[in-house]
C-alpha atoms as a PDB file:
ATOM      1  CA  UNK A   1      46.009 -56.207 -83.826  1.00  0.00           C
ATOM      2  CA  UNK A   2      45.754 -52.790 -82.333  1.00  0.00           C
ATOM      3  CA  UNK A   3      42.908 -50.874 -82.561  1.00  0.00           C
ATOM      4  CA  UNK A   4      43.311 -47.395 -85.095  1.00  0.00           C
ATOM      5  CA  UNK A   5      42.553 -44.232 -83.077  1.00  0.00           C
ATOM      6  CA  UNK A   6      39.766 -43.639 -85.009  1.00  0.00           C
ATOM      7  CA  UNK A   7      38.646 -47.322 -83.972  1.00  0.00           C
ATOM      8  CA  UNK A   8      38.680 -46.089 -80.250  1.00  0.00           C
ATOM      9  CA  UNK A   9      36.732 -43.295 -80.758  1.00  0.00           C
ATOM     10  CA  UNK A  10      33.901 -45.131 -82.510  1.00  0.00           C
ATOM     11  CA  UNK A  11      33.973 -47.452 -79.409  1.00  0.00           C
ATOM     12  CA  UNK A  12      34.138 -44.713 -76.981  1.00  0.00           C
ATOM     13  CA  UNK A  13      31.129 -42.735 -79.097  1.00  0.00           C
ATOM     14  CA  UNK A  14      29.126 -46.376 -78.867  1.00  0.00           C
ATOM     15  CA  UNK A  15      29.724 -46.753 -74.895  1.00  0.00           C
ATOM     16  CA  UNK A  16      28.831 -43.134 -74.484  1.00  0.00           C
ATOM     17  CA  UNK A  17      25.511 -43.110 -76.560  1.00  0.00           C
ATOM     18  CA  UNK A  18      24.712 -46.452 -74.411  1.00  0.00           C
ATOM     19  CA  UNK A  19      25.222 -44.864 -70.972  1.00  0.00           C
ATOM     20  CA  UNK A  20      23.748 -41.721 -72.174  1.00  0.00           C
ATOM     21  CA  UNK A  21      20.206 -44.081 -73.014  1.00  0.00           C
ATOM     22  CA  UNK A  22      20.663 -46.011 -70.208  1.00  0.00           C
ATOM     23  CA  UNK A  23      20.576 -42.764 -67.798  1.00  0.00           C
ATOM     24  CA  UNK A  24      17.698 -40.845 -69.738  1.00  0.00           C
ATOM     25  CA  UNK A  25      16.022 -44.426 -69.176  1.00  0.00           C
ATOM     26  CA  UNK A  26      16.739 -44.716 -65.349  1.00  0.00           C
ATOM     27  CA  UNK A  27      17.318 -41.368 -63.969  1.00  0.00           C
ATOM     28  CA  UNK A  28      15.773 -38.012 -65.556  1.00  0.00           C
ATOM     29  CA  UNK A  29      17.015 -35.812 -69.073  1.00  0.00           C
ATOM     30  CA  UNK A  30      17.761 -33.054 -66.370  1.00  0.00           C
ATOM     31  CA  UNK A  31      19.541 -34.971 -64.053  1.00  0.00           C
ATOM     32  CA  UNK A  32      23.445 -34.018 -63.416  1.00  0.00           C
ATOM     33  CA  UNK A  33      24.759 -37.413 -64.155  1.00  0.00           C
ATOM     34  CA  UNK A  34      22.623 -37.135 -67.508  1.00  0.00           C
ATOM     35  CA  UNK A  35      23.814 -34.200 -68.192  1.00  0.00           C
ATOM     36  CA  UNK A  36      27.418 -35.556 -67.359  1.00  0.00           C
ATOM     37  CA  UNK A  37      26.931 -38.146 -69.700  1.00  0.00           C
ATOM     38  CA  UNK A  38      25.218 -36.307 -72.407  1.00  0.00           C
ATOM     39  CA  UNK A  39      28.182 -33.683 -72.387  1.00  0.00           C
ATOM     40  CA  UNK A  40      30.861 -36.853 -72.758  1.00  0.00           C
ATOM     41  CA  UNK A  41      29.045 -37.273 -75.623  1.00  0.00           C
ATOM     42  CA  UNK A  42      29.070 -34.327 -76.913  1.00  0.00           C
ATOM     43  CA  UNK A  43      32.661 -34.074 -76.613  1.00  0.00           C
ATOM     44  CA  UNK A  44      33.429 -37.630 -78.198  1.00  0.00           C
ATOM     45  CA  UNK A  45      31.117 -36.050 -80.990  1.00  0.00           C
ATOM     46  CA  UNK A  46      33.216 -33.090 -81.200  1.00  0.00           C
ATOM     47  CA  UNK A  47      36.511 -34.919 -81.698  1.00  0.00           C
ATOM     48  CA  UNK A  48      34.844 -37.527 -84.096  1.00  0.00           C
ATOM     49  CA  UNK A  49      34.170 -34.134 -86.037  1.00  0.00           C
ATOM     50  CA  UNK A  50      30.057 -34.699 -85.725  1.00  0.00           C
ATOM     51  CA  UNK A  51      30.153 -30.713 -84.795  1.00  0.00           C
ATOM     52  CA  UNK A  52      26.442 -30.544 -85.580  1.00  0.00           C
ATOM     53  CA  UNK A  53      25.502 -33.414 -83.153  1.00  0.00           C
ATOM     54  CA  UNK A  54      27.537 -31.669 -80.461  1.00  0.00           C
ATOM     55  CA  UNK A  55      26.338 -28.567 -80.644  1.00  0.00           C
ATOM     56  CA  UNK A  56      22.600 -30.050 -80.053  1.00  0.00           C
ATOM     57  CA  UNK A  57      24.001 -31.626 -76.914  1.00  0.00           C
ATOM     58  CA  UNK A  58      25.618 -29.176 -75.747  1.00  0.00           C
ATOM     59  CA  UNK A  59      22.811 -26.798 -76.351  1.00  0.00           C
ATOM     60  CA  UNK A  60      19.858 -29.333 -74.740  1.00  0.00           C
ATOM     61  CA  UNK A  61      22.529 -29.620 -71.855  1.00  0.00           C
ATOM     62  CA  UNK A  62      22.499 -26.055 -71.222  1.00  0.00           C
ATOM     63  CA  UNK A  63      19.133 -25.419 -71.225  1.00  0.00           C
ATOM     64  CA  UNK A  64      18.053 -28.393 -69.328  1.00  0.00           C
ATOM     65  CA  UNK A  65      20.891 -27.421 -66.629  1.00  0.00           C
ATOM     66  CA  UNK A  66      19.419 -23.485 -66.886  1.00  0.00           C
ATOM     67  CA  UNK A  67      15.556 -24.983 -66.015  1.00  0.00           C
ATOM     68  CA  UNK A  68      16.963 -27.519 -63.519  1.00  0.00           C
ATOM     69  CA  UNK A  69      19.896 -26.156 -61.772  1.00  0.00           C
ATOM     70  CA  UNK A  70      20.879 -22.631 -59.232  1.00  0.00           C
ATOM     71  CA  UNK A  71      21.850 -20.179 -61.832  1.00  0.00           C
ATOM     72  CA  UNK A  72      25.513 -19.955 -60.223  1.00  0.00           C
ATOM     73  CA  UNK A  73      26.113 -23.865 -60.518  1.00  0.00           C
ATOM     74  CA  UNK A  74      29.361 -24.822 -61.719  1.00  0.00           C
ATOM     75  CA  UNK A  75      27.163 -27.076 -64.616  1.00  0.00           C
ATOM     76  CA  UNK A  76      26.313 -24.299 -66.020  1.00  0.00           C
ATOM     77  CA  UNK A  77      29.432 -21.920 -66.958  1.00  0.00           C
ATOM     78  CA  UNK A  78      30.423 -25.529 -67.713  1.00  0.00           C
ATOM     79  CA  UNK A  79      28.121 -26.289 -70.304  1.00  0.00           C
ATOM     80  CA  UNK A  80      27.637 -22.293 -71.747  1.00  0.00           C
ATOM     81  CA  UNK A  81      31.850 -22.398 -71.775  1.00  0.00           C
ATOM     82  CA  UNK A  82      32.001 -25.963 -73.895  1.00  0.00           C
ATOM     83  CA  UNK A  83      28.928 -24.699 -76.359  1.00  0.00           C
ATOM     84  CA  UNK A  84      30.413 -21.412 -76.845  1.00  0.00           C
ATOM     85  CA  UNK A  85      33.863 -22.742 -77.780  1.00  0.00           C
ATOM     86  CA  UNK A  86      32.046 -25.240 -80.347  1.00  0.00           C
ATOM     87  CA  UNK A  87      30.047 -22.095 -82.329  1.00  0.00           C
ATOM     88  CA  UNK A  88      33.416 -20.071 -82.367  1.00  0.00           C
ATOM     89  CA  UNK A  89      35.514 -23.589 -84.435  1.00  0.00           C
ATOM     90  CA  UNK A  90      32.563 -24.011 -86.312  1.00  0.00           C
ATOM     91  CA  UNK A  91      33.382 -20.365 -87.580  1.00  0.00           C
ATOM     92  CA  UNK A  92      36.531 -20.941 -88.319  1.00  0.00           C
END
């Protein structure tokens, strides 16, 4: 039996909380591959319609990529850009 859309995502939100601990466990909170992961998140949040449990990730990202990375790193227009666009739906 195929697997609803919906399904997927639930999966997908599941694997990317997993690698998300798994990271923060091995690696560092501010680390970019964290931060990779924790903005996947984020986004599979986002589309699951969890805005408020995105917007925390995206903010923590933002601020842990402000303390950790150079101020011109790609990371962080990154982060500020997916954050902003987040506040303005939530508006809507």
């Amino acid at each position: 039996m195929p697997t609803s859309p919906r399904g997927g995502l639930s999966e997908a939100i599941a694997l990317h909380e997993q690698v998300l601990a798994d990271r923060m466990r091995l690696l560092a909170s501010d680390h970019p591959d964290t931060l990779t992961s924790r903005g996947n998140l984020a986004y599979a949040y986002e589309s699951a319609g969890r805005v408020a449990e995105a917007i925390a990730l995206y903010e923590q990202n933002l601020t842990e990529a402000e303390q950790k990375l150079d101020s011109d790193h790609p990371y962080i227009s990154i982060h500020r850009r997916n954050l902003l666009r987040l506040r303005r739906r939530q508006t809507l």
